[in-house]
Protein backbone atom coordinates (compact mmCIF):
# COMPACT_ATOMS: atom_id res chain seq x y z
CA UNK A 1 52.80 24.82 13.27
CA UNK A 2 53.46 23.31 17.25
CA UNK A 3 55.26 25.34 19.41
CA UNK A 4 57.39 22.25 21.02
CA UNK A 5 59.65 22.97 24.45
CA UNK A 6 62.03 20.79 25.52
CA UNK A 7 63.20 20.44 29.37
CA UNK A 8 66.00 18.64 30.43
CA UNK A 9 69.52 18.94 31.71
CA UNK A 10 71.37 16.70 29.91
CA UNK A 11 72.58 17.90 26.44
CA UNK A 12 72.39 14.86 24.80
CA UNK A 13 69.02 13.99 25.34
CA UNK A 14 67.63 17.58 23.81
CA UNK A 15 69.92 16.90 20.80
CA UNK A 16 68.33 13.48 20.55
CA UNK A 17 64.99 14.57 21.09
CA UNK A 18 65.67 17.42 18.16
CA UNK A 19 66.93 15.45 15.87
CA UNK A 20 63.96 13.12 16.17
CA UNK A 21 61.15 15.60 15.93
CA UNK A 22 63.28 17.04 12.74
CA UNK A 23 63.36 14.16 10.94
CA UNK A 24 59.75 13.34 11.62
CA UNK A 25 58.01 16.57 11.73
CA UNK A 26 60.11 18.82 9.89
CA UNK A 27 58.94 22.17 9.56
CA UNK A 28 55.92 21.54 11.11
CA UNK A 29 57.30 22.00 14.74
CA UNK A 30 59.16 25.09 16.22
CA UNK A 31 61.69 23.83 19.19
CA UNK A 32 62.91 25.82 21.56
CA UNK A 33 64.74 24.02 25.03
CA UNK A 34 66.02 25.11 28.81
CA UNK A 35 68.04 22.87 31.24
CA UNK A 36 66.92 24.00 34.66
CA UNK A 37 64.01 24.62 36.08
CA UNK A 38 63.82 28.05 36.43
CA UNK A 39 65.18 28.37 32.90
CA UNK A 40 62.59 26.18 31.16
CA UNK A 41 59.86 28.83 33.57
CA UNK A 42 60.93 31.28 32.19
CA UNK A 43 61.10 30.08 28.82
CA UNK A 44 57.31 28.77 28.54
CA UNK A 45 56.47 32.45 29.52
CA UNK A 46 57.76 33.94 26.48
CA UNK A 47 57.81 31.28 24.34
CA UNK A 48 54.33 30.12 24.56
CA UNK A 49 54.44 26.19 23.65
CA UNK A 50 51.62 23.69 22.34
CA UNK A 51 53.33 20.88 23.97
CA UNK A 52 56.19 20.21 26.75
CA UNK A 53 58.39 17.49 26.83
CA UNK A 54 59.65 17.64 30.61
CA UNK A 55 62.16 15.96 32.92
CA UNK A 56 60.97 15.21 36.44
CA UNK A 57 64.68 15.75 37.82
CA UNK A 58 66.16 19.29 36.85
CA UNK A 59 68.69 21.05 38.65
CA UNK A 60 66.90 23.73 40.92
CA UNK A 61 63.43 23.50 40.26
CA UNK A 62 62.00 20.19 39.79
CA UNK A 63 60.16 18.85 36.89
CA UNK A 64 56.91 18.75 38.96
CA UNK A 65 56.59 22.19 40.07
CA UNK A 66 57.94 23.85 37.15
CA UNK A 67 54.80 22.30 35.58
CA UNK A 68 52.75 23.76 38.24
CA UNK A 69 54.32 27.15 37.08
CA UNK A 70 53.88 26.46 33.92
CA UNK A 71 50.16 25.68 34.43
CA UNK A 72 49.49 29.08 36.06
CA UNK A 73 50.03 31.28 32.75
CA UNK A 74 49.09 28.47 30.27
CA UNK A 75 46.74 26.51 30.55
CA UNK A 76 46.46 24.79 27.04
CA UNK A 77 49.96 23.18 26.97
CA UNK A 78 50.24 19.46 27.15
CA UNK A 79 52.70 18.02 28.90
CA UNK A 80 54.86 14.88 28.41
CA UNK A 81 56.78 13.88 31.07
CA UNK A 82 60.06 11.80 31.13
CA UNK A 83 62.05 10.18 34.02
CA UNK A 84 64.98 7.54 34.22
CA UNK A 85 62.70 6.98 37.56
CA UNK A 86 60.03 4.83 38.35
CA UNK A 87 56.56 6.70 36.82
CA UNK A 88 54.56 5.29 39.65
CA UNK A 89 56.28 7.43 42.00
CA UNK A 90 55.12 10.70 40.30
CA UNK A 91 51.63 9.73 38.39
CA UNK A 92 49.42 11.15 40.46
CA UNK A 93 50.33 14.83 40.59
CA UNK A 94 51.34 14.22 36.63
CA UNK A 95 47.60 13.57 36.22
CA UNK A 96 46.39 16.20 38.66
CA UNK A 97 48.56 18.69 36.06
CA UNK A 98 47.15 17.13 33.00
CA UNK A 99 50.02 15.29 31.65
CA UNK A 100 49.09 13.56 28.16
CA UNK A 101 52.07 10.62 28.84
CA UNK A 102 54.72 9.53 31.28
CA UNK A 103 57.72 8.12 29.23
CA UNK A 104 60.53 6.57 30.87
CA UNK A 105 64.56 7.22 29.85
CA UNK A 106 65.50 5.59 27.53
CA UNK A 107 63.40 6.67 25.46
CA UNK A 108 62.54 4.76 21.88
CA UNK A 109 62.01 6.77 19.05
CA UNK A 110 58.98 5.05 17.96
CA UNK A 111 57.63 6.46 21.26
CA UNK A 112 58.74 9.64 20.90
CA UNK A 113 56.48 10.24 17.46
CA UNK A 114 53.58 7.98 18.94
CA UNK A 115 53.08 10.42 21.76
CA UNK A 116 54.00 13.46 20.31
CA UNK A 117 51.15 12.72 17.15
CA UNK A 118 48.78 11.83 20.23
CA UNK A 119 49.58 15.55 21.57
CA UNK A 120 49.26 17.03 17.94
CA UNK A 121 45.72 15.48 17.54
CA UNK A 122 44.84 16.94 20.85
CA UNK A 123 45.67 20.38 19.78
CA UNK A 124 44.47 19.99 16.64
CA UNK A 125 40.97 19.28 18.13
CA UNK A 126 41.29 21.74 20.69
CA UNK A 127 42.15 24.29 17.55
CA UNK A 128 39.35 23.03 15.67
CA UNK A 129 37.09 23.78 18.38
CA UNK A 130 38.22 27.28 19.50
CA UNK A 131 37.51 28.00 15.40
CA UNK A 132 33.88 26.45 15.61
CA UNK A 133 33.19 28.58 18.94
CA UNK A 134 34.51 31.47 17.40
CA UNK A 135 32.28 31.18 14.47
CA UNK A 136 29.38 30.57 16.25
CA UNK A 137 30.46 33.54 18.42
CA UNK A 138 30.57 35.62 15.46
CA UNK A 139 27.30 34.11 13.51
CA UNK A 140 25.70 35.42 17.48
CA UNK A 141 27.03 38.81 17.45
CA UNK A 142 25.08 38.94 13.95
CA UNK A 143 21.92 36.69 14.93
CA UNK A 144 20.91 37.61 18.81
CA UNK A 145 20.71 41.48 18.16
CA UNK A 146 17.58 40.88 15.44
CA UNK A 147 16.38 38.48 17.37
CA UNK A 148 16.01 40.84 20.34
CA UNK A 149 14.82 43.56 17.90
CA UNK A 150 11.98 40.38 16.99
CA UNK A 151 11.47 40.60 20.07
CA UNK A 152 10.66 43.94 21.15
CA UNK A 153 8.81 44.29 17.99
CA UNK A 154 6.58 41.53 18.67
CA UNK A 155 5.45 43.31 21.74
CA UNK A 156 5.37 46.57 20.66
CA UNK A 157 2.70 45.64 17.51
CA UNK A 158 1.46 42.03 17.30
CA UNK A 159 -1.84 41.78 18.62
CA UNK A 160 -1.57 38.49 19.94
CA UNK A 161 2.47 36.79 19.58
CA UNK A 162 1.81 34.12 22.66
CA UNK A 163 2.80 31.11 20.19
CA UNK A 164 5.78 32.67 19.49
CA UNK A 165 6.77 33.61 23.13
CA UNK A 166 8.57 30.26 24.09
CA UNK A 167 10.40 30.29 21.31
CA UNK A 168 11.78 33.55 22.00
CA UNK A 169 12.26 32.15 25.56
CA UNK A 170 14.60 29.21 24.32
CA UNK A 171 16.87 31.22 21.90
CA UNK A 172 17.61 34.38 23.95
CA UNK A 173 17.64 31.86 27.62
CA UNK A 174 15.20 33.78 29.32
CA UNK A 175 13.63 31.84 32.29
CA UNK A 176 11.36 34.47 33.37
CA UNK A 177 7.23 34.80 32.96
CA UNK A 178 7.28 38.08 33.72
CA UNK A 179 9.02 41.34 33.01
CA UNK A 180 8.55 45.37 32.74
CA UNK A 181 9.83 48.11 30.17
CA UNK A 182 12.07 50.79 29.86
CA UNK A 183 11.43 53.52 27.32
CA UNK A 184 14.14 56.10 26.68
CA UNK A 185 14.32 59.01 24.28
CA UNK A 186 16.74 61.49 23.71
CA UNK A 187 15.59 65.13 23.83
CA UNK A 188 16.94 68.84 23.65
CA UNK A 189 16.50 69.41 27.27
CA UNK A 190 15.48 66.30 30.26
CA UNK A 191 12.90 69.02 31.52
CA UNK A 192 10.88 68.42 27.92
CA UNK A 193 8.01 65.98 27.52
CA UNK A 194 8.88 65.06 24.12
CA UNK A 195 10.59 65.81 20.80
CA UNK A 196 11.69 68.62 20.04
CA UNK A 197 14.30 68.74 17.24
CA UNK A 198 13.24 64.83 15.67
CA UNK A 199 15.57 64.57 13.45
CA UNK A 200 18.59 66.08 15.35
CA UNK A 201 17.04 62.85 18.14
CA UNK A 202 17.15 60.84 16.19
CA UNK A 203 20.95 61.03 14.85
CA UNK A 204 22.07 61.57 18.24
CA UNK A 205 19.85 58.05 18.83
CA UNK A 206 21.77 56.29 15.73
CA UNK A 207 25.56 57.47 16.97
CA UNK A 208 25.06 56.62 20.44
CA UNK A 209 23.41 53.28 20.36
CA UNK A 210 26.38 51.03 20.79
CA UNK A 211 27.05 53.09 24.17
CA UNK A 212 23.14 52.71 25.59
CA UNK A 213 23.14 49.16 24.57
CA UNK A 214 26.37 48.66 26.91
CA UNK A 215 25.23 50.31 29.47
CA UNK A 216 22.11 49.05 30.03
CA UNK A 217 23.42 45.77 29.28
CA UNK A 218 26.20 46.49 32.86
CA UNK A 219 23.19 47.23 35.10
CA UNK A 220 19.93 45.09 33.99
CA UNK A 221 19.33 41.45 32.56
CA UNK A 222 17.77 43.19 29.41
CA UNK A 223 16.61 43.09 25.79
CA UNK A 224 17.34 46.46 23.84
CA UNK A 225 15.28 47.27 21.46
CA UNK A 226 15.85 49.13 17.82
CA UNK A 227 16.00 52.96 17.86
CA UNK A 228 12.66 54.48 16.85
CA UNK A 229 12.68 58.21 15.84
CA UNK A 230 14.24 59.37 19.08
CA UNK A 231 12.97 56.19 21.29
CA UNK A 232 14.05 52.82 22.60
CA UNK A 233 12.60 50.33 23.79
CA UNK A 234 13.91 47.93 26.86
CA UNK A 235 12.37 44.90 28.15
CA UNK A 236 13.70 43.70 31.52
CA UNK A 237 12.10 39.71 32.90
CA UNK A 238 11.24 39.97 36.27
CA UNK A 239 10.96 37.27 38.90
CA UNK A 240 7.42 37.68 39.84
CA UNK A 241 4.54 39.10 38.93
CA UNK A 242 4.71 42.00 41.56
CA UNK A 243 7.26 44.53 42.25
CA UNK A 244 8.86 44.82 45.58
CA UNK A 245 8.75 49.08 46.96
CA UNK A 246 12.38 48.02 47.32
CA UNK A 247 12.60 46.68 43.72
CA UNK A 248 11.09 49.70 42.21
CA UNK A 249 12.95 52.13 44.33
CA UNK A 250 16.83 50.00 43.26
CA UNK A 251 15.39 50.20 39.35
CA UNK A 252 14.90 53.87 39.90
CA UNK A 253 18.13 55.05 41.17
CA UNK A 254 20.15 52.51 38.51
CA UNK A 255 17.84 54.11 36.09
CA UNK A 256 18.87 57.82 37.41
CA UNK A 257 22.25 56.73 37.44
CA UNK A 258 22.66 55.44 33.69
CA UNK A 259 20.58 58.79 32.76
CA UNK A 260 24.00 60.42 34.33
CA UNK A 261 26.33 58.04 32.83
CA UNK A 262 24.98 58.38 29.55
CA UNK A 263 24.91 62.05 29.72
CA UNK A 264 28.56 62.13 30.62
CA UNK A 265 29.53 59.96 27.94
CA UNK A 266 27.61 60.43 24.71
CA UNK A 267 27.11 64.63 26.21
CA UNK A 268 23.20 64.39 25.25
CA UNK A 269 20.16 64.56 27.71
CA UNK A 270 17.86 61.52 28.11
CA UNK A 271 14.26 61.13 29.62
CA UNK A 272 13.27 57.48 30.74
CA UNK A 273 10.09 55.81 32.33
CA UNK A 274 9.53 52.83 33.88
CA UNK A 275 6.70 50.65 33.34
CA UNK A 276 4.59 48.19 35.16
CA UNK A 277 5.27 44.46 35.98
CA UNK A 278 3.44 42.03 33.36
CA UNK A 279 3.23 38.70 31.60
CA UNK A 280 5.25 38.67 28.79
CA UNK A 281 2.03 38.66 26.51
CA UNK A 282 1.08 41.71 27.90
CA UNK A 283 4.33 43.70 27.75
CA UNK A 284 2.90 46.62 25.25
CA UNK A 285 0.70 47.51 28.02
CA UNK A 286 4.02 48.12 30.20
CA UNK A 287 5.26 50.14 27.44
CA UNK A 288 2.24 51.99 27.18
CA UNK A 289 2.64 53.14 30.08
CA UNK A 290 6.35 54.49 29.70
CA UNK A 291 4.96 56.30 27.04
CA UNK A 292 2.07 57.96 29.01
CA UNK A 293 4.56 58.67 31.78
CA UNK A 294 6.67 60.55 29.47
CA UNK A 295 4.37 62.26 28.50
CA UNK A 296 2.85 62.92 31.65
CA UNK A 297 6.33 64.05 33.77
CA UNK A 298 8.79 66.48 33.39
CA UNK A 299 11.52 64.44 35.19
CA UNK A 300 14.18 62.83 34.04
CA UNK A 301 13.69 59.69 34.97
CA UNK A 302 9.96 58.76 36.36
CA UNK A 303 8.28 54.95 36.89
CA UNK A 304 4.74 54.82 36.48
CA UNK A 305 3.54 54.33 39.97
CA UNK A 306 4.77 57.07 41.15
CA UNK A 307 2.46 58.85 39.04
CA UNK A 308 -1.58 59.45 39.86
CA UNK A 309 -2.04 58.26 36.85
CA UNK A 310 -2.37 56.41 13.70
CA UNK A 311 -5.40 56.74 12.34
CA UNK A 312 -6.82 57.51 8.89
CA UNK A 313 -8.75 60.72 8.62
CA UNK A 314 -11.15 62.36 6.20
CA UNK A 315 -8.61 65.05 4.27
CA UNK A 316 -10.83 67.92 5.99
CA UNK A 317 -10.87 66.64 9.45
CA UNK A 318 -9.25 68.79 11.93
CA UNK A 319 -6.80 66.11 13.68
CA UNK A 320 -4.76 69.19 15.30
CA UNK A 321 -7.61 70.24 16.72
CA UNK A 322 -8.42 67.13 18.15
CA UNK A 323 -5.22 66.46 19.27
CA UNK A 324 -4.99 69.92 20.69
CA UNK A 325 -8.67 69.00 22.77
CA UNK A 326 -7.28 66.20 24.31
CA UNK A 327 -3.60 66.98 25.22
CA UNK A 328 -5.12 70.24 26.99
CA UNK A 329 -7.70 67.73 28.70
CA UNK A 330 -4.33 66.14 30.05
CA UNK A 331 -2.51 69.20 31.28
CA UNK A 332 -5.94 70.45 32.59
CA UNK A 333 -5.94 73.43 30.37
CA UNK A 334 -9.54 74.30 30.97
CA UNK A 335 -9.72 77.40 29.25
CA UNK A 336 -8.16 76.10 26.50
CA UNK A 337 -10.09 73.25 26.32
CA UNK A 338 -13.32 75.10 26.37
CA UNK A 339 -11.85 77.27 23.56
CA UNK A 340 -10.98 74.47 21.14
CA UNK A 341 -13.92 72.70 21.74
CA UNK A 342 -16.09 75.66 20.94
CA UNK A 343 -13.98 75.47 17.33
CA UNK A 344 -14.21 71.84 16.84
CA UNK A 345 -18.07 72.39 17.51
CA UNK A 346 -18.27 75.14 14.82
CA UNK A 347 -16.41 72.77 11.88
CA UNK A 348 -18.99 70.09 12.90
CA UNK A 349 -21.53 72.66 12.52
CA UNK A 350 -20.54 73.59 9.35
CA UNK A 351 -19.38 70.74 7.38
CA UNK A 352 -21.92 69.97 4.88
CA UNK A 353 -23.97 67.23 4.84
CA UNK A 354 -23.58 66.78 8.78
CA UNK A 355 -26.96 66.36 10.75
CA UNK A 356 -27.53 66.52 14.70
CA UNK A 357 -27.36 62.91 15.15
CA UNK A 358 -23.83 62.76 13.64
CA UNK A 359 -22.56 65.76 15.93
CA UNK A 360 -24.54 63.99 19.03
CA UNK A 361 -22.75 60.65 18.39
CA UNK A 362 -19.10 62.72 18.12
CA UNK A 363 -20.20 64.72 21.34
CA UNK A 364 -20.61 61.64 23.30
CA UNK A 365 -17.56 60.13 21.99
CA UNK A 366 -15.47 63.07 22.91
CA UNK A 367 -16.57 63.19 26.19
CA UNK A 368 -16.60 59.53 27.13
CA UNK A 369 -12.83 59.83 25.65
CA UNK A 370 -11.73 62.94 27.87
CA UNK A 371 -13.49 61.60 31.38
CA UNK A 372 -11.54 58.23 30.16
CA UNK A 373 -8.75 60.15 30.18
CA UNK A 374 -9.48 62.37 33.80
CA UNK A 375 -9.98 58.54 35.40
CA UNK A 376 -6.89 57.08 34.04
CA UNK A 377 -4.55 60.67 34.24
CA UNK A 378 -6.22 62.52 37.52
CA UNK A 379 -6.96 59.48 39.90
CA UNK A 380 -10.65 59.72 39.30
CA UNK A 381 -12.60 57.25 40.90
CA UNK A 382 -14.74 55.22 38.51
CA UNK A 383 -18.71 54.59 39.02
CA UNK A 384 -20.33 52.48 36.55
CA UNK A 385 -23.98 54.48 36.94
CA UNK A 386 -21.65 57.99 36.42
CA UNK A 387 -22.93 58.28 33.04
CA UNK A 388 -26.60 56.90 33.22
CA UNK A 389 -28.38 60.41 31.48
CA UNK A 390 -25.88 61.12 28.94
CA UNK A 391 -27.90 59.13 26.33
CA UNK A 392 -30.96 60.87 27.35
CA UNK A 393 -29.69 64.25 27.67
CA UNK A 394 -27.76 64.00 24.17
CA UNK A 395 -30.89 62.97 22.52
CA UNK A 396 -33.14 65.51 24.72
CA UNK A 397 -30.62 68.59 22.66
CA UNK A 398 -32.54 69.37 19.96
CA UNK A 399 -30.65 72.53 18.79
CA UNK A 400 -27.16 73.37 18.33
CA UNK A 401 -27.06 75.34 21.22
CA UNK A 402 -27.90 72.89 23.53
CA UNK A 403 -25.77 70.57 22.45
CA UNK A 404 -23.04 72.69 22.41
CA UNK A 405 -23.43 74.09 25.69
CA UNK A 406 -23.81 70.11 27.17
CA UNK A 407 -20.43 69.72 25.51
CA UNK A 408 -18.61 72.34 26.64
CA UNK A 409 -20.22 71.58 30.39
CA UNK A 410 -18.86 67.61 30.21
CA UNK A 411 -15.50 68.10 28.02
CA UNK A 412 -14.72 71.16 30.73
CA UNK A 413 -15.56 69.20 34.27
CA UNK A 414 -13.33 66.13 32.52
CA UNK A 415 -10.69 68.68 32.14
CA UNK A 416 -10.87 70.06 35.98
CA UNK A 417 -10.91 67.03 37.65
CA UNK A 418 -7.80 65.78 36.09
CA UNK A 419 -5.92 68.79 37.64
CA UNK A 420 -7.93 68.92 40.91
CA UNK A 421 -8.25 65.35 41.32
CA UNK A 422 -4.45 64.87 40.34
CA UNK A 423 -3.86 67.79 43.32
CA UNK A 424 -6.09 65.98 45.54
CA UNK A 425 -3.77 63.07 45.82
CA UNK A 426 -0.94 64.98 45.63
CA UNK A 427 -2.43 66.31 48.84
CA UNK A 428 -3.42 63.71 50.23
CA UNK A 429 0.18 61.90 50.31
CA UNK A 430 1.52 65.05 51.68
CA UNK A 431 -1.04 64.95 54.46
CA UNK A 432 -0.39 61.58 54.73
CA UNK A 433 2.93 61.78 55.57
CA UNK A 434 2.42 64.87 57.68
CA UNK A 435 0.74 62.56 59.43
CA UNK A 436 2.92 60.59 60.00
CA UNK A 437 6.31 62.96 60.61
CA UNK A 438 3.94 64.31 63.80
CA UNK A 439 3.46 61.31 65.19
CA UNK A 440 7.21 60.07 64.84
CA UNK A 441 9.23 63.56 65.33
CA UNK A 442 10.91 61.83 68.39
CA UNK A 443 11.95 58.87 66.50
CA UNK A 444 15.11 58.43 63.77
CA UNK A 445 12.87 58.98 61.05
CA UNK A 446 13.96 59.45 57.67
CA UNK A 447 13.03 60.57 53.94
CA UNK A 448 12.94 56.72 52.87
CA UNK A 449 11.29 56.24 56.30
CA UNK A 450 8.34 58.49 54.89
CA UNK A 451 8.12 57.89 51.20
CA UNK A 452 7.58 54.30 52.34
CA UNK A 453 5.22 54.91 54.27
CA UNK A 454 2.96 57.08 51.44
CA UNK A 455 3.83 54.25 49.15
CA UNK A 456 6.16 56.91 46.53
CA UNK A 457 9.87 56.57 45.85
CA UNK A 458 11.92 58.66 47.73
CA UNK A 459 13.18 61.12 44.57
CA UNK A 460 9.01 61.69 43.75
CA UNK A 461 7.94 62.55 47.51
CA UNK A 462 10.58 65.09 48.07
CA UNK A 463 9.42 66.59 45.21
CA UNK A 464 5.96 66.69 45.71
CA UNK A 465 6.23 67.69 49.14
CA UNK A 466 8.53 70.64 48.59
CA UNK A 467 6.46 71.76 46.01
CA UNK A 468 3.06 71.25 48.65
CA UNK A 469 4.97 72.50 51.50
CA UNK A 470 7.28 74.85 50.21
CA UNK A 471 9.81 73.70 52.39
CA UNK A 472 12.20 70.29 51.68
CA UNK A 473 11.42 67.44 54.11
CA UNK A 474 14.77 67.76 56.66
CA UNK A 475 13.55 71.58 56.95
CA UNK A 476 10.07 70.67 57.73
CA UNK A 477 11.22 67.93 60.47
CA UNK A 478 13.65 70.36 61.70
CA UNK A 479 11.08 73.17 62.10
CA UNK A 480 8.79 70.43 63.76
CA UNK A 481 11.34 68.99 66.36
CA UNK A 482 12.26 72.49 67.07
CA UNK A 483 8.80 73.85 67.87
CA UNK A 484 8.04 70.83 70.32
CA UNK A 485 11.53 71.79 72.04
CA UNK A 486 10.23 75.21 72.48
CA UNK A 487 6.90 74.13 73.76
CA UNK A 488 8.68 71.80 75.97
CA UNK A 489 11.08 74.20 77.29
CA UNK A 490 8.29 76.99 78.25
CA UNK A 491 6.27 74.73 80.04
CA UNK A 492 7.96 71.78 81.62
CA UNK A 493 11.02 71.35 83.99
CA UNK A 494 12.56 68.42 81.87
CA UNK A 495 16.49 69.22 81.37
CA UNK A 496 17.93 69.97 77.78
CA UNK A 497 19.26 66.30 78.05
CA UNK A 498 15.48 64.79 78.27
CA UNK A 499 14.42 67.56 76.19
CA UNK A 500 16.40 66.75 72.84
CA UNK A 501 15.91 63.09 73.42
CA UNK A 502 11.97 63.57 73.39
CA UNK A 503 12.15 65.41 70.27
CA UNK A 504 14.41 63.15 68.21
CA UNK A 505 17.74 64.43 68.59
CA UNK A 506 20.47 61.97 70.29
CA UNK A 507 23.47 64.50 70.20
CA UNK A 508 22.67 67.42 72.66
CA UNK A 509 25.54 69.25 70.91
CA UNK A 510 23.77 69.07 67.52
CA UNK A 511 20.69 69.61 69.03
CA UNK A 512 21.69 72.88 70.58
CA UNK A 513 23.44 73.93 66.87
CA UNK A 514 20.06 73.28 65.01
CA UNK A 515 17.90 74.96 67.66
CA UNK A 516 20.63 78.32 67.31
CA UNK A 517 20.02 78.27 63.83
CA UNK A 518 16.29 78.28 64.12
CA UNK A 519 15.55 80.32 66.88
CA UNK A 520 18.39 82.52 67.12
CA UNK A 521 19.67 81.34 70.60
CA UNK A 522 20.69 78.48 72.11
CA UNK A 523 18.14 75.74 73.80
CA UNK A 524 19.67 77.60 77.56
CA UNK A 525 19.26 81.22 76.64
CA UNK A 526 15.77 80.33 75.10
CA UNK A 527 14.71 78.99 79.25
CA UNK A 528 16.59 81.85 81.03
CA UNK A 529 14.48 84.62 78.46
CA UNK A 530 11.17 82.26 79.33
């Protein structure tokens, strides 16, 4: 069916031009006409037509600029123009609009079905086309989502998938040699580290897909992955092979804000990390590191340099208790530690058929396992020779006590240092920026002023430095600025205007307020009591 309007003010020429496309088309074509300009406006709005047979003189609005309207609200129709006038005079703003033919008065029927077939074939291949696209469309909605899950796969658990990483490239467009990930999980509380009502996760996971998928989709050039248990898996490309501070801090705060979004629309808590920069073939280490930073933070959201950072088993072997040893060696649960060790000593002890050697090999391994885990969790710093006499000292145990007793000693100090090295730097930054406030008290300093400065984002230093300081980082510049403006005030003659410019402040007004609050009096009383 073509939608066919007619446009012309003389009566006898839309009868003619009916009758014709009757007889030829029949009911193939739907005709509907107008005789003015405005009219035949009008008309295309509601009506909608495939093609537009148009006179170039109409009363009101010409011929030419009721195309233009025309144009403006659709831009599929094909025009056909027709004039008693010369077509030279109007050709080339008919071609600027797109007009198929220019026909002149009187017109020959022959014409008439010539150039309207030429218009149907047009549409027809136009139609055609729109199908095909839609199709394709369609067969992509289908195809790109498990090729993205390929994707994420691939990088998750093939050991080596570098062959098949331009090809991944080419179908999904990605123009990038470098990228991070984005783990998410839903959980019962974002103040947990993990899960702790799976399956209850993982159906919140399944109904609110669609929604993260969107989301994520609005704010970052990403692959999602599947849902995993309560997880999912994001890969972002990235530009470079390093991250800007400035990067890392905007990925944050979009980060924090979908965690807010998604919590407002799907009403379930999320936890999120943020992993390194890296080659594509070495993505799983990026996502081994959200996982690790999960694990490692209570935040809601947290990236990974912010933070100091299956197997098969014999049916007997106490995997709890291992995995109980060496999550306390990451929380620095010392006494704990010590406690489960002294049990996982006992079942070696015990277990028939087990010699010393065999319990001096799993020593070692234990202990080369937790002090792996103090470097890569506390901030430890790493010396090669750090470990020359354990070989020596294992084999030098000749009893079970011994050996137990060197055990507990190693697995133990592993444990400490990740909480006092982990302080330490914690410390350190804090100092750091102490540091720094001192020195630049007098200046328009602020929290991102700071943070940059000590290398953390902005949401992780406030935190760290409340919790060192007790005090939140305005407070602590306040009390500083305030203290120097005492000082100042006791023991110089500089006015209250010099005064609260040397310590920061370029409102005397709000100066005076804050100093009130703090001391109790204003900046004048304070001199007239000195």
């Amino acid at each position: 069916m073509y939608k066919i309007m007619l446009a012309d003010d003389e009566g006898i020429v839309i009868d003619s031009l009916k009758f014709v496309i009757e007889k030829e088309f029949g009911d193939e074509c739907e005709i509907a006409f107008a005789k003015t300009g405005r009219s035949v406006i009008e008309l295309a709005e509601n009506f909608r037509p495939d093609i537009a047979i148009m006179d170039i003189m109409m009363p009101g609005i010409n011929g030419i600029d009721a195309m233009k309207e025309i144009r403006k609200t659709n831009s599929k129709v094909v025009f056909i123009v027709m004039s008693a006038y010369d077509k030279f005079d109007y050709a080339k703003e008919s071609i600027a609009l797109g007009v198929l033919e220019y026909i002149n008065k009187p017109m020959e029927r022959n014409k008439i079905i010539s150039v309207l077939r030429k218009a149907m074939t047009e549409i027809d291949a136009r139609r055609a086309q729109r199908t095909n696209d839609l199709i394709i469309k369609e067969k992509l909605e289908i195809v790109v989502p498990i090729i993205e899950s390929g994707l994420i796969n691939s990088i998750l658990f093939q050991d080596k998938f570098t062959e098949d990483i331009n090809s991944y490239k080419t179908i999904l467009g990605l123009d990038s040699e470098y990228g991070y990930m984005i783990s998410i999980i839903s959980c019962e509380s974002p103040d947990g580290t993990g899960i702790t009502n799976a399956v209850g996760s993982s159906v919140r996971m399944q109904r609110n897909y669609k929604i993260i998928n969107e989301e994520f989709k609005k704010e970052f050039n990403c692959i999602v992955g599947p849902i995993m248990a309560n997880r999912i898996a994001i890969m972002v490309p990235y530009a470079t092979d390093k991250i800007t501070y400035e990067d890392r801090i905007e990925i944050i705060e979009k980060v924090r804000n979908l965690t807010r979004i998604l919590r407002v629309k799907t009403d379930v808590d999320y936890k999120m990390a943020i992993g390194s920069v890296r080659p594509l073939a070495e993505l799983r280490e990026s996502y081994n590191e959200t996982i690790s930073t999960l694990n490692m933070s209570n935040e809601s959201v947290a990236h990974v340099e912010d933070l100091p950072l299956q197997l098969e088993y014999d049916s007997d072997y106490p995997v709890d208790l291992e995995h109980k040893i060496f999550e306390c060696v990451k929380e620095g649960k010392t006494e704990q530690v010590i406690a489960n060790c002294t049990s996982f000593y006992s079942w070696m002890h015990h277990k028939p058929g087990t010699d010393l050697m065999d319990i001096r090999l799993k020593v070692l391994e234990f202990v080369l396992r937790a002090e792996s885990t103090a470097y890569l969790t506390g901030g430890m710093k790493y010396a090669f020779r750090s470990r020359t006499n354990y070989l020596p000292e294992v084999m030098d145990a000749s009893n079970h006590e011994a050996l137990r007793n060197w055990f507990i000693l190693k697995m133990s100090a592993a444990c400490r240092n990740v909480t006092e090295k982990k302080a330490e730097k914690s410390t350190k930054v804090v100092e750091d920026a102490k540091v720094y406030i001192n020195k630049n008290y007098n200046k328009d300093i602020s929290l991102d002023d700071v943070s940059r400065e000590v290398n953390i984002s902005p949401y992780y230093f406030s935190k760290i430095f409340k919790d060192d300081t007790g005090e939140g980082f305005i407070e602590y510049l306040t009390n500083i600025r305030i203290e120097k403006a005492k000082s100042l005030i006791q023991d110089t003659d500089y006015s209250m205007r010099e005064i609260c410019q040397m310590v920061g402040y370029t409102d005397p007004n709000y100066f005076s307020r804050a100093f009130k609050k703090k001391v109790g009096v204003t900046p004048t009383e304070f001199k007239e009591k000195r």
